[in-house]
PDB file of N, CA and C in Angstrom:
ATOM      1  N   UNK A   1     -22.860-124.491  25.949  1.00  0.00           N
ATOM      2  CA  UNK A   1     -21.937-123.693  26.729  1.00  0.00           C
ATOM      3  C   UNK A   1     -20.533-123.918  26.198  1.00  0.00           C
ATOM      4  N   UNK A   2     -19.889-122.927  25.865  1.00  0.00           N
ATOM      5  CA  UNK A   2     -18.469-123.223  25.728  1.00  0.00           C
ATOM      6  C   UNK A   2     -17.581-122.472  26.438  1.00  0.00           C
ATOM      7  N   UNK A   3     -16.242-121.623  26.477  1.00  0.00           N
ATOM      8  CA  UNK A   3     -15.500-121.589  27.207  1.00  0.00           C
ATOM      9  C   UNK A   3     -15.523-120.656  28.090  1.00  0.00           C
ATOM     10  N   UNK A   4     -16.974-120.000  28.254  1.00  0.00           N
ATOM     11  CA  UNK A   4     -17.260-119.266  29.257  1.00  0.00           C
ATOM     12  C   UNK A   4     -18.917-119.471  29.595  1.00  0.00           C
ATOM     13  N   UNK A   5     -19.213-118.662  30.563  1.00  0.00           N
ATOM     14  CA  UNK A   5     -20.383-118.563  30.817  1.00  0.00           C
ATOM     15  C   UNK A   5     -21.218-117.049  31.793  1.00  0.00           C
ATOM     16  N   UNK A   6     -22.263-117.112  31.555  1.00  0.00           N
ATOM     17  CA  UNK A   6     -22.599-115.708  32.099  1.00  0.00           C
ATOM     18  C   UNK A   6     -23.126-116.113  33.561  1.00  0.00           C
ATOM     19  N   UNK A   7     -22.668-115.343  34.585  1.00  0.00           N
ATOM     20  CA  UNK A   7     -22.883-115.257  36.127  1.00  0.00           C
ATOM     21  C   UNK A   7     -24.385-114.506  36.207  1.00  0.00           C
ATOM     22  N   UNK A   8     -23.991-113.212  35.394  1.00  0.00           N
ATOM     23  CA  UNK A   8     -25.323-112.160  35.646  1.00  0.00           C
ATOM     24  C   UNK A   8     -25.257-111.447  33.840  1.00  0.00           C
ATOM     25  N   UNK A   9     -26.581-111.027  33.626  1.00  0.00           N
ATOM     26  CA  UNK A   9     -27.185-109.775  32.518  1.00  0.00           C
ATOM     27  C   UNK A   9     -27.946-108.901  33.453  1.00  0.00           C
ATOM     28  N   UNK A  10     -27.733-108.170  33.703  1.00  0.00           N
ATOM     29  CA  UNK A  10     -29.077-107.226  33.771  1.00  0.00           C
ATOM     30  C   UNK A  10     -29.078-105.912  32.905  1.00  0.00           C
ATOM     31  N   UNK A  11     -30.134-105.434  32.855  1.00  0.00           N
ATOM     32  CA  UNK A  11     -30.080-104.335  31.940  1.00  0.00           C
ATOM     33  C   UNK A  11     -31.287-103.659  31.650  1.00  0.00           C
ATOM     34  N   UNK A  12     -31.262-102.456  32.209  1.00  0.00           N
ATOM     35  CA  UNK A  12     -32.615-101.530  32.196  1.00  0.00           C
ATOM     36  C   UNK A  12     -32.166 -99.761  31.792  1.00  0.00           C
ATOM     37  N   UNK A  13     -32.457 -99.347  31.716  1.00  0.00           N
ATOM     38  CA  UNK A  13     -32.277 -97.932  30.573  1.00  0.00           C
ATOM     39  C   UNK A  13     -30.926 -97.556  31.315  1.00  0.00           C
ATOM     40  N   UNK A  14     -31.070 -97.145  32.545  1.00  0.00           N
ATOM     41  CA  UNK A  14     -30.059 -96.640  32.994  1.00  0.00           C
ATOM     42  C   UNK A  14     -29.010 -96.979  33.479  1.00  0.00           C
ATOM     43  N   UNK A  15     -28.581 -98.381  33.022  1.00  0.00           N
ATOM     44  CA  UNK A  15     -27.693 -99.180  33.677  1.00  0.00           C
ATOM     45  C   UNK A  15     -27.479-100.527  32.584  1.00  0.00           C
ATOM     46  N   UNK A  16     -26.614-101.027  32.821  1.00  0.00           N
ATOM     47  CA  UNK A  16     -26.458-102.656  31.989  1.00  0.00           C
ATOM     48  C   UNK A  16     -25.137-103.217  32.890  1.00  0.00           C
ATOM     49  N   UNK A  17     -25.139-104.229  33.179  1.00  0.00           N
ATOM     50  CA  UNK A  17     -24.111-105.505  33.841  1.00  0.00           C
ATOM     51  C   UNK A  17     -24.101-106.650  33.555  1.00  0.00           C
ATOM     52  N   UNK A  18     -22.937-107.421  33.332  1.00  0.00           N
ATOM     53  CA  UNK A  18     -22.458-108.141  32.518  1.00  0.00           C
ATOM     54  C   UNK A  18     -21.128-108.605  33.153  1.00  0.00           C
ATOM     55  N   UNK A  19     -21.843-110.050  33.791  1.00  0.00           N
ATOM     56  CA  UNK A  19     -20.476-110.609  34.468  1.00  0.00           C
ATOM     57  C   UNK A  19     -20.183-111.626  33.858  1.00  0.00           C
ATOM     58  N   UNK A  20     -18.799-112.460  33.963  1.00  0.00           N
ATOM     59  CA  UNK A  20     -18.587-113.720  33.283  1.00  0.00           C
ATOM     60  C   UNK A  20     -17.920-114.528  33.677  1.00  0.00           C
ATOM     61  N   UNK A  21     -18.067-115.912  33.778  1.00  0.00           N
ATOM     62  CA  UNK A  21     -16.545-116.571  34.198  1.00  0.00           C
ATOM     63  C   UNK A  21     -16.206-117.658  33.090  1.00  0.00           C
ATOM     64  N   UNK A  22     -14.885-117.487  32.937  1.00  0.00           N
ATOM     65  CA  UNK A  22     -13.772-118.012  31.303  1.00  0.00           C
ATOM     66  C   UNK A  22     -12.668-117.926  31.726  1.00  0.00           C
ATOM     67  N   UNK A  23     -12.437-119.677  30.973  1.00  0.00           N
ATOM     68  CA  UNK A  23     -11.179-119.856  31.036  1.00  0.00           C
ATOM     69  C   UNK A  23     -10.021-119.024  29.796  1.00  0.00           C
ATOM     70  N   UNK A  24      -8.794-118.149  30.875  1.00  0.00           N
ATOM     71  CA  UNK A  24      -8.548-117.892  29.813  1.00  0.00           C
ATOM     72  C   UNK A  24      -6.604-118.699  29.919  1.00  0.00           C
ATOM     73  N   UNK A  25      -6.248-119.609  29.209  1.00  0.00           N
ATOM     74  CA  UNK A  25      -5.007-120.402  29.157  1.00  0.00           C
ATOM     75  C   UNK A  25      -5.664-121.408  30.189  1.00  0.00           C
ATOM     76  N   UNK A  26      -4.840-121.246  31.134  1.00  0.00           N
ATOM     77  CA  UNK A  26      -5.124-122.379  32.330  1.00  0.00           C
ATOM     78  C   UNK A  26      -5.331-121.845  33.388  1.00  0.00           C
ATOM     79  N   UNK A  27      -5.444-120.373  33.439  1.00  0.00           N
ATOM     80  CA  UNK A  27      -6.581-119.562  34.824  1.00  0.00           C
ATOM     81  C   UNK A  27      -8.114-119.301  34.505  1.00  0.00           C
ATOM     82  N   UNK A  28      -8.386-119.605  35.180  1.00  0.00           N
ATOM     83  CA  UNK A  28      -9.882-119.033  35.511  1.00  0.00           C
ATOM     84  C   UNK A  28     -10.157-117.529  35.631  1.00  0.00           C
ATOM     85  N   UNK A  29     -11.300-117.136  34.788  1.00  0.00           N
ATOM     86  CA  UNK A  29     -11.437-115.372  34.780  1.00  0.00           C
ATOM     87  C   UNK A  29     -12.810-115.048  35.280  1.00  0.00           C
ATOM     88  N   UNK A  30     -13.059-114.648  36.403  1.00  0.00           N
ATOM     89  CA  UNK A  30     -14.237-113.826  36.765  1.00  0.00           C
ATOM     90  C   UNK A  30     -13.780-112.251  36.739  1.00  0.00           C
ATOM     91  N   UNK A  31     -15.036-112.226  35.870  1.00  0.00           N
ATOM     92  CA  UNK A  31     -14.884-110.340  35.456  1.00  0.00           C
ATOM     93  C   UNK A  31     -16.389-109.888  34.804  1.00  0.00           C
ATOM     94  N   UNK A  32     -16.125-108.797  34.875  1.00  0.00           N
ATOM     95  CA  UNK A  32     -17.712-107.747  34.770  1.00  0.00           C
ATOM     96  C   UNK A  32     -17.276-106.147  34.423  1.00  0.00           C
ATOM     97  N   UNK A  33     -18.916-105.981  33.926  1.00  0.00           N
ATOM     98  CA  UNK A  33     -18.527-104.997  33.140  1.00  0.00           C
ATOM     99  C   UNK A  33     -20.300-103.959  33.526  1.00  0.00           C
ATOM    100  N   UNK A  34     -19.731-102.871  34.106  1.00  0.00           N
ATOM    101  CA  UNK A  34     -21.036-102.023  33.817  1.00  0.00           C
ATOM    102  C   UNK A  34     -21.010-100.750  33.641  1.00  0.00           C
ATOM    103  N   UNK A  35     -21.948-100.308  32.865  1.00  0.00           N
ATOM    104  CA  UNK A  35     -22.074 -99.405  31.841  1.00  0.00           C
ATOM    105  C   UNK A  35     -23.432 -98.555  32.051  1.00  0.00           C
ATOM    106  N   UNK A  36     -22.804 -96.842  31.904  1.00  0.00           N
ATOM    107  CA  UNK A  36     -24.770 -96.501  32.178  1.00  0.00           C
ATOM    108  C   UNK A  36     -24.305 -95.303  32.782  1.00  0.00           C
ATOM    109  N   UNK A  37     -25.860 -94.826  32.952  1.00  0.00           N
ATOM    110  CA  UNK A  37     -25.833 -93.616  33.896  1.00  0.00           C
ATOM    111  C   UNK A  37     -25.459 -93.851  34.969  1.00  0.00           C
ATOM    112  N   UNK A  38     -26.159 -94.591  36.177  1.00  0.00           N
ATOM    113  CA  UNK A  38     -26.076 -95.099  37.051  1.00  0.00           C
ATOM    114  C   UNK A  38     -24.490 -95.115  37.556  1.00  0.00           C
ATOM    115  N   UNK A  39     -23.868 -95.923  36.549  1.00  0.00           N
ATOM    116  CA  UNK A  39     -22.277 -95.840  36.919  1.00  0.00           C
ATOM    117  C   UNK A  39     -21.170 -94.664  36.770  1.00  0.00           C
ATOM    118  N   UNK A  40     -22.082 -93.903  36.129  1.00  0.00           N
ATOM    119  CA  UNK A  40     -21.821 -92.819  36.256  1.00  0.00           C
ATOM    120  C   UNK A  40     -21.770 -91.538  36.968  1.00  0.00           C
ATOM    121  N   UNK A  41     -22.770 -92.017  38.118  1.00  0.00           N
ATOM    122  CA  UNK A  41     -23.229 -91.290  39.337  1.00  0.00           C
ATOM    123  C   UNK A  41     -22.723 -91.657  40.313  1.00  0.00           C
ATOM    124  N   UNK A  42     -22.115 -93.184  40.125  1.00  0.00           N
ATOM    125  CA  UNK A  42     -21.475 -93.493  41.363  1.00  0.00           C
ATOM    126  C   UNK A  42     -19.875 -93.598  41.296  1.00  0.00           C
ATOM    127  N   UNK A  43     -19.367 -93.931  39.955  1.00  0.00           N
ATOM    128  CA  UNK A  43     -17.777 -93.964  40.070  1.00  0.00           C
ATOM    129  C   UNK A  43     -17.813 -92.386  39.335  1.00  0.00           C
ATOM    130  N   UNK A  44     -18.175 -91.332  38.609  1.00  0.00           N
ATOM    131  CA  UNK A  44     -17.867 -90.900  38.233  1.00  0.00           C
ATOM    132  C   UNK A  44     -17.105 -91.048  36.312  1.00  0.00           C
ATOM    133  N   UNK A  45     -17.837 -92.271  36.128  1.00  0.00           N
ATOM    134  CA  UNK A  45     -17.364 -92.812  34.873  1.00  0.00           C
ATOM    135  C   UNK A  45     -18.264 -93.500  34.213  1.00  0.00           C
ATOM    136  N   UNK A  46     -18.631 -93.330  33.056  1.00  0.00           N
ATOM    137  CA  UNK A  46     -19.540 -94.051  32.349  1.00  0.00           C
ATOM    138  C   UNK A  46     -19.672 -95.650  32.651  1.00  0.00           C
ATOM    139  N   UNK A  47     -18.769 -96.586  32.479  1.00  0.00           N
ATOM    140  CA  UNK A  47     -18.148 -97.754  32.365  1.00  0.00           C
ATOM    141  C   UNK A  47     -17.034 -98.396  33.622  1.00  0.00           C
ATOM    142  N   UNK A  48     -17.614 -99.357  33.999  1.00  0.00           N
ATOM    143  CA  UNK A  48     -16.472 -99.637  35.389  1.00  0.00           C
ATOM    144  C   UNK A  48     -16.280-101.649  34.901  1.00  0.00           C
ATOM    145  N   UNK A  49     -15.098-101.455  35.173  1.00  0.00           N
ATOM    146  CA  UNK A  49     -14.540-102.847  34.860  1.00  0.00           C
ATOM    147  C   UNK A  49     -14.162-103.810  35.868  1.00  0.00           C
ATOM    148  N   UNK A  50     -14.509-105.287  36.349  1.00  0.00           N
ATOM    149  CA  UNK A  50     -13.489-105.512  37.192  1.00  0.00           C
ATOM    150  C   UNK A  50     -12.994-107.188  36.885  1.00  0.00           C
ATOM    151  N   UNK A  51     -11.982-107.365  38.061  1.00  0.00           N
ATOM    152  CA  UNK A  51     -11.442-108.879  36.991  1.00  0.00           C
ATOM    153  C   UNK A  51     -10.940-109.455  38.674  1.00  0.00           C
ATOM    154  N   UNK A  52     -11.293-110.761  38.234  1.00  0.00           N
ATOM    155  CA  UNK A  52     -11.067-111.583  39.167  1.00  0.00           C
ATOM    156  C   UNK A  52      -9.639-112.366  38.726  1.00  0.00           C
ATOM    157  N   UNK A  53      -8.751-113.097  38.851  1.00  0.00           N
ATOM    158  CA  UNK A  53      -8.081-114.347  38.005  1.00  0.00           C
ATOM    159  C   UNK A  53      -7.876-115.907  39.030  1.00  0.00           C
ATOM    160  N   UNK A  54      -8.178-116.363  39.349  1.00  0.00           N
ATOM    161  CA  UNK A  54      -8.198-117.498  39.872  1.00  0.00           C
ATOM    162  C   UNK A  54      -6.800-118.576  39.188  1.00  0.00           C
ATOM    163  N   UNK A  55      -5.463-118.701  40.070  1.00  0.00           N
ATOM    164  CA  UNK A  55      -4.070-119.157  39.233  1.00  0.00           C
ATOM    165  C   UNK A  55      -4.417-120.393  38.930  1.00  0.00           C
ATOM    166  N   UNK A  56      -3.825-120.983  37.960  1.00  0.00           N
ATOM    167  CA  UNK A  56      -3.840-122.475  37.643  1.00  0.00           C
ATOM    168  C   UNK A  56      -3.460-123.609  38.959  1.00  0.00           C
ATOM    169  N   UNK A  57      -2.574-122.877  39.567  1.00  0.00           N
ATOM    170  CA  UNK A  57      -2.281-123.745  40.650  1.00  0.00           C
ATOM    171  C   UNK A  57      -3.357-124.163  42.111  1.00  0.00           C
ATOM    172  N   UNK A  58      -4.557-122.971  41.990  1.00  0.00           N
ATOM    173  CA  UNK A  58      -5.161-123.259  42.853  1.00  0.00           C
ATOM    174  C   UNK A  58      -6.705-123.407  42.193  1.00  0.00           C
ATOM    175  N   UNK A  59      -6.760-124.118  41.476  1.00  0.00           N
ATOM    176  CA  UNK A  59      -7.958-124.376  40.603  1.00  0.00           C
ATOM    177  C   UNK A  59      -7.763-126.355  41.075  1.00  0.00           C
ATOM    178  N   UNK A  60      -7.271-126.876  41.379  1.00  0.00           N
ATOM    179  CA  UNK A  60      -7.612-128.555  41.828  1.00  0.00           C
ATOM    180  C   UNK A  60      -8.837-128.173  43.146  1.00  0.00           C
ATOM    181  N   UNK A  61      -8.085-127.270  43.394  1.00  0.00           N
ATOM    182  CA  UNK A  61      -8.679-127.123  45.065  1.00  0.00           C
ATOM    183  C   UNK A  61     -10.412-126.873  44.629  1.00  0.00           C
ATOM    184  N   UNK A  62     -10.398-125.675  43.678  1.00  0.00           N
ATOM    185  CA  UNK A  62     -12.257-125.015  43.277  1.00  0.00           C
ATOM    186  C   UNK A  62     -12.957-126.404  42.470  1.00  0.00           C
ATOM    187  N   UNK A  63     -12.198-126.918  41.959  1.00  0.00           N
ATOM    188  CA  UNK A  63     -12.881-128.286  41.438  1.00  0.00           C
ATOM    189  C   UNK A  63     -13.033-129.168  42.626  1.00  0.00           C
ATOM    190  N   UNK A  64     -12.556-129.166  43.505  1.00  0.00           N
ATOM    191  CA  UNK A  64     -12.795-130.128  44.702  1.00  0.00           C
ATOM    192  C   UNK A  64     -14.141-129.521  45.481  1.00  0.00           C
ATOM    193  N   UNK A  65     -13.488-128.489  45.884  1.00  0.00           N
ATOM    194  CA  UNK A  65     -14.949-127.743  46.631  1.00  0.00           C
ATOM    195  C   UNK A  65     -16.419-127.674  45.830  1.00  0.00           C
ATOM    196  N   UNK A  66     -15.793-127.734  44.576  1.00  0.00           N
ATOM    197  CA  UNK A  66     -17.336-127.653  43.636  1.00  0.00           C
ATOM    198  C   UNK A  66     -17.784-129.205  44.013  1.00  0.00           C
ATOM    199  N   UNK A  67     -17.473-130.265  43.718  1.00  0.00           N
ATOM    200  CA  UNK A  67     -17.661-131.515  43.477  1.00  0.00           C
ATOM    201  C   UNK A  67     -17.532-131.949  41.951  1.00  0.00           C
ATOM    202  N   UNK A  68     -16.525-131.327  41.419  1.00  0.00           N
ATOM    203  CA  UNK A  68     -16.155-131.490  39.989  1.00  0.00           C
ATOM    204  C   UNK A  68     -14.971-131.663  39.576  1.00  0.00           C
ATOM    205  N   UNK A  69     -14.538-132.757  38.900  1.00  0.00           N
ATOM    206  CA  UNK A  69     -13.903-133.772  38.388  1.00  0.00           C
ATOM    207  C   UNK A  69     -12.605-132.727  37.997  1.00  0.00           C
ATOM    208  N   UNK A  70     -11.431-132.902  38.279  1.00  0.00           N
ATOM    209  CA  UNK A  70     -10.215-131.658  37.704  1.00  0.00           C
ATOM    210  C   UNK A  70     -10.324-132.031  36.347  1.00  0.00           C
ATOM    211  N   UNK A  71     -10.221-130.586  35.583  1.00  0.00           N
ATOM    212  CA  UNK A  71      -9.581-130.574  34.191  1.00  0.00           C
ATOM    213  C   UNK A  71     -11.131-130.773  33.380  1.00  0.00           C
ATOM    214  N   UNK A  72     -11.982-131.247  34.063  1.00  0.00           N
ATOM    215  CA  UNK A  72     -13.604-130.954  33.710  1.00  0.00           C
ATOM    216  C   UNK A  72     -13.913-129.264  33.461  1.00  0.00           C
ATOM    217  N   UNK A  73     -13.214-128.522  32.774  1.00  0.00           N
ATOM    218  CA  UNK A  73     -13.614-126.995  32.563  1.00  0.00           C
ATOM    219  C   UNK A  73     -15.297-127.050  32.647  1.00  0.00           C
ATOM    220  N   UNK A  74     -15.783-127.235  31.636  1.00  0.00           N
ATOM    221  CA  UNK A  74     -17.614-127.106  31.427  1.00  0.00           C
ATOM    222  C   UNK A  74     -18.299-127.231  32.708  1.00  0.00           C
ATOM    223  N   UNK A  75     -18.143-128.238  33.290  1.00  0.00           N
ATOM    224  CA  UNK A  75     -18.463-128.695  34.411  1.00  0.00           C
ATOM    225  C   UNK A  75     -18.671-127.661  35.152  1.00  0.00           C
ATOM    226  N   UNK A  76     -17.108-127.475  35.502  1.00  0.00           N
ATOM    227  CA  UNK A  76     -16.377-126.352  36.756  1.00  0.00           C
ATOM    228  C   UNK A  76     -17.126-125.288  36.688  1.00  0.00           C
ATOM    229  N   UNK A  77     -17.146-124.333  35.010  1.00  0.00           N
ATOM    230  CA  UNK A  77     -18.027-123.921  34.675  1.00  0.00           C
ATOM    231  C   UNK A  77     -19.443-123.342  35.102  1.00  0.00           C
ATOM    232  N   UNK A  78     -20.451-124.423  34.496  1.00  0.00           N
ATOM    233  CA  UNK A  78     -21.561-124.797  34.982  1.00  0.00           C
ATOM    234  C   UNK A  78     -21.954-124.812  36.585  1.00  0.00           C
ATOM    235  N   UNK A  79     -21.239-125.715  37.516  1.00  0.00           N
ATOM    236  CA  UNK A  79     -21.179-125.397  39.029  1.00  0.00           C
ATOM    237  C   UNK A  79     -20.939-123.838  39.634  1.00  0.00           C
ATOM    238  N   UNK A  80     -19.790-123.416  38.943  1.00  0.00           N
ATOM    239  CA  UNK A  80     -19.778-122.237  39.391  1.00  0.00           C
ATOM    240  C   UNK A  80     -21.269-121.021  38.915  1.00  0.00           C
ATOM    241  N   UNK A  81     -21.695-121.265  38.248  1.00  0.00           N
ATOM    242  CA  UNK A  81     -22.637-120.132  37.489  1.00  0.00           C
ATOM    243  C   UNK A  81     -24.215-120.920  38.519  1.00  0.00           C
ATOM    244  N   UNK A  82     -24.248-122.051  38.970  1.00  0.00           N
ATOM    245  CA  UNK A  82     -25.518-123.039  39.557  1.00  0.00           C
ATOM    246  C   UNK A  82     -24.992-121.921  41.177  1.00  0.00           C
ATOM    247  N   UNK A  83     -23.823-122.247  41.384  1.00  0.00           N
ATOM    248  CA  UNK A  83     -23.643-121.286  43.091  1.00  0.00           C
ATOM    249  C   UNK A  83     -23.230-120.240  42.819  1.00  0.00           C
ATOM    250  N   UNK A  84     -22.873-119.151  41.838  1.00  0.00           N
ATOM    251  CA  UNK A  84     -22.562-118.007  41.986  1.00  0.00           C
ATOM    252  C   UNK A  84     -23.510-117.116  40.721  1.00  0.00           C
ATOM    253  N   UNK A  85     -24.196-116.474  41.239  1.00  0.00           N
ATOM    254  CA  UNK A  85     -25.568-116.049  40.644  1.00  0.00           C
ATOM    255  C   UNK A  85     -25.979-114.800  40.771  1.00  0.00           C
ATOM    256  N   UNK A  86     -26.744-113.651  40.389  1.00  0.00           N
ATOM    257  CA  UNK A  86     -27.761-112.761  41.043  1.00  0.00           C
ATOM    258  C   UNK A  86     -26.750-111.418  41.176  1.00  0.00           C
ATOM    259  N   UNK A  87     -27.377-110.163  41.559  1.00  0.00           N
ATOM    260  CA  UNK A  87     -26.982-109.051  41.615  1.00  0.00           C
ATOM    261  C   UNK A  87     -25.582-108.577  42.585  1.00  0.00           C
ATOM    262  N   UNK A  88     -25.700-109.752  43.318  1.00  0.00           N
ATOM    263  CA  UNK A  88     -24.074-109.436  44.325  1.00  0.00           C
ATOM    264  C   UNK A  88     -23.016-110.724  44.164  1.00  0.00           C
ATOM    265  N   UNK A  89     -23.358-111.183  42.642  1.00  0.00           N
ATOM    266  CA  UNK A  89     -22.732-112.063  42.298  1.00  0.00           C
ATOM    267  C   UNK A  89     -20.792-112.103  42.551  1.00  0.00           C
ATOM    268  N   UNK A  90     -20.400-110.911  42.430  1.00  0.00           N
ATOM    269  CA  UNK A  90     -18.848-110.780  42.164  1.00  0.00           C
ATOM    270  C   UNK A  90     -18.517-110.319  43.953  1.00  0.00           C
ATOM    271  N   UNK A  91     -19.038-109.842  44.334  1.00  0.00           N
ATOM    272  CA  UNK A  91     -18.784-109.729  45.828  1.00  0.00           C
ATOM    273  C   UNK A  91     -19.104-111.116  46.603  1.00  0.00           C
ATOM    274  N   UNK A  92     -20.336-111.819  46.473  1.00  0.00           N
ATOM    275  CA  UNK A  92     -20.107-113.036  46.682  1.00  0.00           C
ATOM    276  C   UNK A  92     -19.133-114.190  46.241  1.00  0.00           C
ATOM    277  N   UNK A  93     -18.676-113.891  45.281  1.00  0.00           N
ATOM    278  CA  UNK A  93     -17.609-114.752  44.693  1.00  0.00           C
ATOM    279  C   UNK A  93     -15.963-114.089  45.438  1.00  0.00           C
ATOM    280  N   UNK A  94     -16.132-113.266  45.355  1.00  0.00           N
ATOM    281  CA  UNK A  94     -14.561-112.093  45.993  1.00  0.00           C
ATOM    282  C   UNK A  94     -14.983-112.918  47.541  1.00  0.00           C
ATOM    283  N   UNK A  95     -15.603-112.815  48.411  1.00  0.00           N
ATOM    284  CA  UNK A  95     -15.709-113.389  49.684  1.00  0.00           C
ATOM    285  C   UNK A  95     -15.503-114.605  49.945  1.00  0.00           C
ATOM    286  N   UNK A  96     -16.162-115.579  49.248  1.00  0.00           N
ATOM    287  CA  UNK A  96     -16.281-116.841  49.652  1.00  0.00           C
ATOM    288  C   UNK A  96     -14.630-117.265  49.143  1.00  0.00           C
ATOM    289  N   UNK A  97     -13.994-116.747  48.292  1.00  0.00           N
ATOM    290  CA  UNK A  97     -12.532-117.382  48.093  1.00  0.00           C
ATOM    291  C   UNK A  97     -11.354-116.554  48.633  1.00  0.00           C
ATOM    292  N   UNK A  98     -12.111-115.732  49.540  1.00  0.00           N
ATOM    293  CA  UNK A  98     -10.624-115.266  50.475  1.00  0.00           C
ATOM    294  C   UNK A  98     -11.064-116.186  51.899  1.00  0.00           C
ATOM    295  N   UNK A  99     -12.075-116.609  52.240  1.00  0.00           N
ATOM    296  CA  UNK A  99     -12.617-117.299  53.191  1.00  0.00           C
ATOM    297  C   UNK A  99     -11.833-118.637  53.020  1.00  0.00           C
ATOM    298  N   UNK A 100     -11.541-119.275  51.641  1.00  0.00           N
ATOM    299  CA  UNK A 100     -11.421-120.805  51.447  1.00  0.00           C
ATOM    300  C   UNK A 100      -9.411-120.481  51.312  1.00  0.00           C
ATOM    301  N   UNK A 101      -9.416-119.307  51.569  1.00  0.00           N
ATOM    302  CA  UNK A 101      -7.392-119.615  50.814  1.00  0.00           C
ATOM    303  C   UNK A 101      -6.939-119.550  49.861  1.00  0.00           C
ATOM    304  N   UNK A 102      -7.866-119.648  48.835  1.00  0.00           N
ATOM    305  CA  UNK A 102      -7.502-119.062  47.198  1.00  0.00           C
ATOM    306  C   UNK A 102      -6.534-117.874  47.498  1.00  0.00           C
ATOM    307  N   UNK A 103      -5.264-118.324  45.744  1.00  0.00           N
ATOM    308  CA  UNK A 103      -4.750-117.004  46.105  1.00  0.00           C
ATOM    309  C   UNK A 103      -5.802-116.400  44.853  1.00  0.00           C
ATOM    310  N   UNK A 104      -6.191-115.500  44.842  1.00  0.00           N
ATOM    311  CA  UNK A 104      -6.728-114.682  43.563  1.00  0.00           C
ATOM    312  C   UNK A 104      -5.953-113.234  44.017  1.00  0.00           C
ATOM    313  N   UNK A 105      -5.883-112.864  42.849  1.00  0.00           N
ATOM    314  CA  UNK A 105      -5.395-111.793  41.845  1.00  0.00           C
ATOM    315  C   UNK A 105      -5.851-110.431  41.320  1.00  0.00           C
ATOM    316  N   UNK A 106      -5.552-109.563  41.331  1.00  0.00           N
ATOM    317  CA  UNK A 106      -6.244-109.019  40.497  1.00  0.00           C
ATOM    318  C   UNK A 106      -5.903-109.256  38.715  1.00  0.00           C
ATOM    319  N   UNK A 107      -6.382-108.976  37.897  1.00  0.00           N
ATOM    320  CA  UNK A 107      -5.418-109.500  36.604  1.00  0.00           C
ATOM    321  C   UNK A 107      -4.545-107.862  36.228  1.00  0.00           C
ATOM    322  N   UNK A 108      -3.514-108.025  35.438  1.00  0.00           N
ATOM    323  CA  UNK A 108      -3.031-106.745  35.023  1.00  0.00           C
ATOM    324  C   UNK A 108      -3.725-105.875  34.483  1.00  0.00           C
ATOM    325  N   UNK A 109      -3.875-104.435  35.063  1.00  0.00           N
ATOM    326  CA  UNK A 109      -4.712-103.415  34.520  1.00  0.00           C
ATOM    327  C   UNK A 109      -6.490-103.602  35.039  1.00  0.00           C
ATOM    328  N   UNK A 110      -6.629-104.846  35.549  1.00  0.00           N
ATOM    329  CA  UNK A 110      -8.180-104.750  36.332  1.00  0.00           C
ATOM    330  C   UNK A 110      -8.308-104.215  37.498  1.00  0.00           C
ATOM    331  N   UNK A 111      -9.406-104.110  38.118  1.00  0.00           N
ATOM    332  CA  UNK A 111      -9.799-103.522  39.083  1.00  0.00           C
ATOM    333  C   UNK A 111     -10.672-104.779  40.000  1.00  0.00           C
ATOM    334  N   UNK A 112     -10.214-104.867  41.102  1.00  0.00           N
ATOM    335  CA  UNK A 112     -11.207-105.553  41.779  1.00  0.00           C
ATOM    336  C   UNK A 112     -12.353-104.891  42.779  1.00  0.00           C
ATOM    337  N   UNK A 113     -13.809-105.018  42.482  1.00  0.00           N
ATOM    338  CA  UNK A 113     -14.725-104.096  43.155  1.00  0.00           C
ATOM    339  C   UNK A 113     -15.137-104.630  44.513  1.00  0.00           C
ATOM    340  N   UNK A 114     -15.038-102.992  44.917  1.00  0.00           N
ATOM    341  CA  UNK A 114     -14.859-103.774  46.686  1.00  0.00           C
ATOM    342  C   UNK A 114     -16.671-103.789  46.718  1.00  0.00           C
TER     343      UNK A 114
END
């Protein structure tokens, strides 16, 4: 594993998704990507993007709640992808950190999916 890791793949003719979480500087990036007919029937667009950013300043706190050591990226990593998993992966992740006080973000030019 290195400086990212995959949340979700799925991918069947009419559809493909592709989520991730990576460090990018000293924020944390949850983001996804899907592509297809399918997304095409529902946004009206081939391709739909969205981005999480998690600030540097409130990343002691997600290493605490994980049970992982600060400044342990891989780790943090790894924990996050062990509890954040499966087809409602990014909505479960969008919930559980407006629940805990995180500030998250959208990043510039992303979209966050409701």
């Amino acid at each position: 594993m290195g400086k990212s890791i995959t949340l979700l793949h799925f991918e069947r003719e009419d559809i493909k998704v592709d989520v991730v979480a990576r460090f990018e500087g000293d924020e944390l990036i949850i983001d996804g990507y899907d592509i297809g007919k399918t997304v095409e029937e529902v946004w009206g667009d081939s391709d739909y993007e969205y981005v999480m950013t998690i600030p540097a300043g409130s990343l002691p706190l997600l290493y605490r709640l994980l049970g992982v050591e600060v400044g342990k990226r891989k780790m943090l990593l790894k924990a996050i992808a062990e509890r954040f998993h499966g087809n409602d992966v990014f909505r479960l992740w969008e919930t559980s950190w407006k629940r805990t006080t995180l500030i998250a973000r959208p990043s510039p030019g992303g979209k966050v999916m409701k």
